[in-house]
N, C-alpha and C. Protein backbone atom coordinates (compact mmCIF):
# COMPACT_ATOMS: atom_id res chain seq x y z
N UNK A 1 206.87 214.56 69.11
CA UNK A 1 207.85 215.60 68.90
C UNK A 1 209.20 214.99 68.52
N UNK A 2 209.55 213.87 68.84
CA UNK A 2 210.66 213.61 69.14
C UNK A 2 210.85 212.24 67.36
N UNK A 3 209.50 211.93 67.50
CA UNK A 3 209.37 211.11 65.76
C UNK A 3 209.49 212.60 64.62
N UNK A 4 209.29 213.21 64.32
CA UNK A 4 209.39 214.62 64.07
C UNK A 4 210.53 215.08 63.63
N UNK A 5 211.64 215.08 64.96
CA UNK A 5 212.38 215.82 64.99
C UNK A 5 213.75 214.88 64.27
N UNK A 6 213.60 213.94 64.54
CA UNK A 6 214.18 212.46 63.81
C UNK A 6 213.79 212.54 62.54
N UNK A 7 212.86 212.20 62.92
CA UNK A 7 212.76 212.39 60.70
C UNK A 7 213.23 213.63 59.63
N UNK A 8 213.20 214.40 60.73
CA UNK A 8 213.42 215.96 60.02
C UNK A 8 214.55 215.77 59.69
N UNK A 9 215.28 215.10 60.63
CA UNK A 9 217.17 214.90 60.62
C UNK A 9 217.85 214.28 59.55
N UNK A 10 216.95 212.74 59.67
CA UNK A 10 217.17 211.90 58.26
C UNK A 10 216.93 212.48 57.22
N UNK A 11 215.90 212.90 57.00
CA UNK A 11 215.62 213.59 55.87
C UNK A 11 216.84 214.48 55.11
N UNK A 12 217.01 215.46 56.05
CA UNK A 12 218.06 216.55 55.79
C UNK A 12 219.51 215.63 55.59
N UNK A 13 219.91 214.31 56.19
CA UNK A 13 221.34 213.66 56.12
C UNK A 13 221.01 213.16 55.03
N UNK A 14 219.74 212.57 54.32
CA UNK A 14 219.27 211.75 53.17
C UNK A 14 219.45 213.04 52.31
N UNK A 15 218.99 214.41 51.92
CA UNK A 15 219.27 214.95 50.86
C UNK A 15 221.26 215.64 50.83
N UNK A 16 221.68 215.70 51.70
CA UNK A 16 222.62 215.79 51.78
C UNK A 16 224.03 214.98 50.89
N UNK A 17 223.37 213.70 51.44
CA UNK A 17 224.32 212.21 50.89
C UNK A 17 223.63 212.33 49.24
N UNK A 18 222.57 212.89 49.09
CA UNK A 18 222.60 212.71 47.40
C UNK A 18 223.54 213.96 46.80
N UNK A 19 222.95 214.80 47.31
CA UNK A 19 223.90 215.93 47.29
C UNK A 19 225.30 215.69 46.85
N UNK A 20 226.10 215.13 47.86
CA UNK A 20 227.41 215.02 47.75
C UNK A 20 227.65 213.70 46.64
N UNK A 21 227.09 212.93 46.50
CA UNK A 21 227.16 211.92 45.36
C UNK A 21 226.62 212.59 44.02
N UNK A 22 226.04 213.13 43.52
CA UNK A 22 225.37 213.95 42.43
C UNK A 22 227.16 214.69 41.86
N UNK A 23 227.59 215.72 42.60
CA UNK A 23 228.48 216.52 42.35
C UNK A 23 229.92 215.61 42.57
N UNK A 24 230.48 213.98 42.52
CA UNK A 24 231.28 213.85 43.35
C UNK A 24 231.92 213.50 41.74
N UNK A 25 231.57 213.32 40.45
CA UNK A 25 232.40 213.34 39.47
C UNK A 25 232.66 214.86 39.19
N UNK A 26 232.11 216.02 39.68
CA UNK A 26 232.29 216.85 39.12
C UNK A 26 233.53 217.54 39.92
N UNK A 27 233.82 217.23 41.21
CA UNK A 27 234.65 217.48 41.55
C UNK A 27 236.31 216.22 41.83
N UNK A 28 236.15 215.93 41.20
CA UNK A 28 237.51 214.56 41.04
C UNK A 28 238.93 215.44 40.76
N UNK A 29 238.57 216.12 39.87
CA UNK A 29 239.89 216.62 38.89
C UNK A 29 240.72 217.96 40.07
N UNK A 30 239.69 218.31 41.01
CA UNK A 30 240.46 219.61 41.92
C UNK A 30 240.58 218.95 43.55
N UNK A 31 240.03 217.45 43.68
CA UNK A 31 239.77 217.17 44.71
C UNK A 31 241.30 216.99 45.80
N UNK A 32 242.70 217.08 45.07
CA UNK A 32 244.06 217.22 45.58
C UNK A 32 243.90 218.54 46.39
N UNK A 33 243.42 219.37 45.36
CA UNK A 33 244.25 220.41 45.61
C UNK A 33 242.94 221.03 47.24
N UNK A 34 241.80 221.00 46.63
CA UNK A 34 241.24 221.01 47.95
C UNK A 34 241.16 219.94 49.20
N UNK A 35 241.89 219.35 48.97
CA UNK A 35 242.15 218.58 50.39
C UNK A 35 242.97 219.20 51.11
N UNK A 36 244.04 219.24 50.02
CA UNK A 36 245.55 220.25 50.64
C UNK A 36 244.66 221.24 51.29
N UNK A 37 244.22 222.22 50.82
CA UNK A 37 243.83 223.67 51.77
C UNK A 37 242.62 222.84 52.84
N UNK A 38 241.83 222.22 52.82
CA UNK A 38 241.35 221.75 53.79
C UNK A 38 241.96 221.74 54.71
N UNK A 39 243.12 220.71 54.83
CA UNK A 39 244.06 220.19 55.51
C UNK A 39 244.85 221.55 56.18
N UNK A 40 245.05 222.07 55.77
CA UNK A 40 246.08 223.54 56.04
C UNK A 40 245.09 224.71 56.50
N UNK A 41 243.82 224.52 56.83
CA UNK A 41 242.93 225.07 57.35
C UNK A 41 242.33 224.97 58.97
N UNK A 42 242.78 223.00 58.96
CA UNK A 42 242.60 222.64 59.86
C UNK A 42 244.26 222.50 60.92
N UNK A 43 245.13 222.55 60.08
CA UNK A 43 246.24 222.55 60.95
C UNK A 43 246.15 224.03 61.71
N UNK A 44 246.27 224.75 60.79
CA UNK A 44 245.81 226.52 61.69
C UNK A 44 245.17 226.63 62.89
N UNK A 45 243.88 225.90 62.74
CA UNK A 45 242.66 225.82 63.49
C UNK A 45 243.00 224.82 64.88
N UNK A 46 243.44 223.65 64.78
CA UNK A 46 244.03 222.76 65.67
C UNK A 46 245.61 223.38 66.57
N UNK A 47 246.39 224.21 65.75
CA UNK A 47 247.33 224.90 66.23
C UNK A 47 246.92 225.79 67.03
N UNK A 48 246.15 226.72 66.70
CA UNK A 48 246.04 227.89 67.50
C UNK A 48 244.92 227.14 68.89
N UNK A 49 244.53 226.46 68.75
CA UNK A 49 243.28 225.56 70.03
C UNK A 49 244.49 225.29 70.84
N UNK A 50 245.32 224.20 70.53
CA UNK A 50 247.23 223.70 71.32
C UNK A 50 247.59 224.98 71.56
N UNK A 51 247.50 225.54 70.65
CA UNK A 51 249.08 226.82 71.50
C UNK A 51 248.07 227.63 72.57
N UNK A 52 246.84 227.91 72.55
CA UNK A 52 245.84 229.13 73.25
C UNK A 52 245.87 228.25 74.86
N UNK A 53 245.41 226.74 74.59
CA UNK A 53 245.17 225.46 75.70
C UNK A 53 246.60 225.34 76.66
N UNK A 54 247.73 225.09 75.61
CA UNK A 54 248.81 224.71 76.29
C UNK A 54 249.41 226.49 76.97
N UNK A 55 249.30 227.76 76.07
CA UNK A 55 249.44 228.80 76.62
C UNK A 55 249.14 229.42 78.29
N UNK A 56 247.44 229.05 78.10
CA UNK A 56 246.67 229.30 79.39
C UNK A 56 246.95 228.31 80.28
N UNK A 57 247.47 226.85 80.64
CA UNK A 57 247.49 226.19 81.15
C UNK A 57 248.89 226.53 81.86
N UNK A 58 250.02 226.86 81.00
CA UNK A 58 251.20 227.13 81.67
C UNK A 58 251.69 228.27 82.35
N UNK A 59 250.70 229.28 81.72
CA UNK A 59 250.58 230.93 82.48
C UNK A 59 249.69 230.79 83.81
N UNK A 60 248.70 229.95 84.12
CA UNK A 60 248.18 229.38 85.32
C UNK A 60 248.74 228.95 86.27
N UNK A 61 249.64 228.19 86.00
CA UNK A 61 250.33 227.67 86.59
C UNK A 61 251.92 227.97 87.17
N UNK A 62 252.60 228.94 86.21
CA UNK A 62 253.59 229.78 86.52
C UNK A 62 252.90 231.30 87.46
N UNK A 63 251.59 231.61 87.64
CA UNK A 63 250.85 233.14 88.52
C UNK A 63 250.78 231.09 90.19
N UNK A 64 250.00 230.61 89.54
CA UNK A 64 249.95 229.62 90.86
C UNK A 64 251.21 229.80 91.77
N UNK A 65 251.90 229.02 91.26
CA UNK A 65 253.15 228.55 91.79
C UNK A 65 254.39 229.75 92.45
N UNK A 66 254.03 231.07 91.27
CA UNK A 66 254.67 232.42 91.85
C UNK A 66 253.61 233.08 93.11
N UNK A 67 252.60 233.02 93.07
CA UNK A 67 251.73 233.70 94.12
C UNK A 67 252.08 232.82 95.55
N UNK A 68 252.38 231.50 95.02
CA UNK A 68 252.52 230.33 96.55
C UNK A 68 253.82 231.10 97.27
N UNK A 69 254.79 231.00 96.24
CA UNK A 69 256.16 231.05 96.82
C UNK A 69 255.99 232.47 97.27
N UNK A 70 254.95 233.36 96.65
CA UNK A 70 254.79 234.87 97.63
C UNK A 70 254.46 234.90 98.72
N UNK A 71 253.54 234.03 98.83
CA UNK A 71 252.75 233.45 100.28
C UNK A 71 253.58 233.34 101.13
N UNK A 72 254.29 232.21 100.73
CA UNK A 72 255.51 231.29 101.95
C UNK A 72 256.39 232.37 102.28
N UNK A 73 256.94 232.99 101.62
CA UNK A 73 258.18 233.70 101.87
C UNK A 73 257.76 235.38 101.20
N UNK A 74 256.94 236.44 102.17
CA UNK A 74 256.51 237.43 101.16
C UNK A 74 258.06 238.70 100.66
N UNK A 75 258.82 238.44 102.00
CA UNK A 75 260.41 239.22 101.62
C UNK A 75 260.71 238.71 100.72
N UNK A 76 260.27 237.93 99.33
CA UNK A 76 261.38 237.03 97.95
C UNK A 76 260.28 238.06 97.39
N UNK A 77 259.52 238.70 97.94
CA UNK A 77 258.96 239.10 96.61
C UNK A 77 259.06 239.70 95.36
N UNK A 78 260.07 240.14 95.74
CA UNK A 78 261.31 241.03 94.34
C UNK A 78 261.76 239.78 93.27
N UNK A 79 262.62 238.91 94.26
CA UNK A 79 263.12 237.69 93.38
C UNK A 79 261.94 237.09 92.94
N UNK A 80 260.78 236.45 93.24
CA UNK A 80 259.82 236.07 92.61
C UNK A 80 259.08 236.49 91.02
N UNK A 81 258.37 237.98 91.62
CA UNK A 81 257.68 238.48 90.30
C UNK A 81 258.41 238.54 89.62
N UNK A 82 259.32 238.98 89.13
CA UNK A 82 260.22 239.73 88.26
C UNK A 82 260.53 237.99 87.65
N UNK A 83 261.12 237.34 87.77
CA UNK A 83 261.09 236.09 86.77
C UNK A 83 259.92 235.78 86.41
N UNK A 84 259.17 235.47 87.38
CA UNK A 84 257.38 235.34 86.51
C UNK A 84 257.24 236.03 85.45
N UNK A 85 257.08 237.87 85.56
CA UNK A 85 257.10 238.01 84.63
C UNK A 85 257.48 237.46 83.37
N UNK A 86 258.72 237.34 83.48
CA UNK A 86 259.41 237.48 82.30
C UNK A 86 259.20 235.94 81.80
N UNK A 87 258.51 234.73 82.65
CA UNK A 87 258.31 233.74 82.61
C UNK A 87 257.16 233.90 81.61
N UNK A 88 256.13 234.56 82.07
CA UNK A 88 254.70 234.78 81.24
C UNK A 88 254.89 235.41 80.01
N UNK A 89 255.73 236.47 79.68
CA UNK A 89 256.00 237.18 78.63
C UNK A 89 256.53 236.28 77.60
N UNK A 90 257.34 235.23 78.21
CA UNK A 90 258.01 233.63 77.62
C UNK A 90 256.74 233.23 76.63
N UNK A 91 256.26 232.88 77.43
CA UNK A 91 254.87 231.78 77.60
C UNK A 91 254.01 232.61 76.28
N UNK A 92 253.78 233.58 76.66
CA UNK A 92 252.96 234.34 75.70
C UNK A 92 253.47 234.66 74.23
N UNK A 93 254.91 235.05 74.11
CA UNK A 93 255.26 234.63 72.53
C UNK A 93 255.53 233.53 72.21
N UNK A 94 255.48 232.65 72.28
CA UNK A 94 255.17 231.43 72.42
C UNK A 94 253.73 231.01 71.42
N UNK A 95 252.66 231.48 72.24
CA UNK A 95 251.48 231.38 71.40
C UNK A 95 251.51 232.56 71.08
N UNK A 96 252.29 233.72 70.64
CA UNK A 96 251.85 234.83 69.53
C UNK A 96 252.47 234.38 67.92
N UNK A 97 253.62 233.34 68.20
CA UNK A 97 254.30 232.94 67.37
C UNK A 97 253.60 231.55 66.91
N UNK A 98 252.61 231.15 67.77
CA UNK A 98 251.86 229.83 66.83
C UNK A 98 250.70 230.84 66.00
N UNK A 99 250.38 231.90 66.60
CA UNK A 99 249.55 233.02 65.74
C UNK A 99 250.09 233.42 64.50
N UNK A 100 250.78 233.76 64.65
CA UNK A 100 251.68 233.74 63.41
C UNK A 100 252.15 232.65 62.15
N UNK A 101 252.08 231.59 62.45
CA UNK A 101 252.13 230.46 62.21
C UNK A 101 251.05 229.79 61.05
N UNK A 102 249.99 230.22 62.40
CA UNK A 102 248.64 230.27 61.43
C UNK A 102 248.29 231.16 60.62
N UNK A 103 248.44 232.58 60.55
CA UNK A 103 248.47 233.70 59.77
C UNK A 103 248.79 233.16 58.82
N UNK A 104 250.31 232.27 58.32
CA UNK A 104 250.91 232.19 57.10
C UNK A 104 250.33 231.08 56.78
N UNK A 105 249.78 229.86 56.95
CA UNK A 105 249.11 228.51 56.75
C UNK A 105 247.74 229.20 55.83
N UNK A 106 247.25 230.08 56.89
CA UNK A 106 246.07 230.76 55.93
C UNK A 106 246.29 231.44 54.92
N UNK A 107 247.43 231.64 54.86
CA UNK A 107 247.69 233.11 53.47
C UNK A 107 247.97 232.03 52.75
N UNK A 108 248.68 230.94 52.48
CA UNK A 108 248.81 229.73 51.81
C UNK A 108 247.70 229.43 51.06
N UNK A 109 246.05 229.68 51.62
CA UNK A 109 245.43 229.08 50.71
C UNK A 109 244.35 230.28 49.58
């Protein structure tokens, strides 16, 4: 099963690599310009992963750290939420604005 499933693989990476060598004069003359949008496809894609990662990580951690200080002291609870909020609402345009970001990177291509 496993000689099989290997060969099946090579096979498919072996017609592949001719593949891409067959067509690689035919694409020379546009190969700038599709790198560029490649490239600007993947910045979008890598942006919005950072802003969603670094988003959720710091909204975690600002509900953590506000729920503790509710704990310890539950009379702050006025002074507490109410900056959180507005801490998370921070946090969140933040990554609506790397959304955006990417919106226009993609309309670019």
């Amino acid at each position: 099963m496993f000689r099989k499933t290997s060969f099946t693989f090579l096979l498919t990476l072996l017609f592949a690599a001719l593949g891409t060598a067959a067509f690689a004069q035919e694409g020379a003359a546009a190969g700038l310009a599709d790198s560029v949008k490649s490239f600007i496809a993947l910045a979008a894609g890598f942006g919005m992963g950072i802003a969603s990662f670094g988003g959720a990580l710091g909204q975690g951690r600002a509900i953590a750290s506000g729920l503790e200080g509710i704990a310890r002291n539950p009379s702050a609870q006025a002074k507490i939420f109410i900056p959180m909020i507005v801490g998370l609402a921070l946090i969140e345009s933040l990554v609506i604005y790397s959304l955006v970001i990417a919106f226009i990177l993609v309309g670019k291509l």
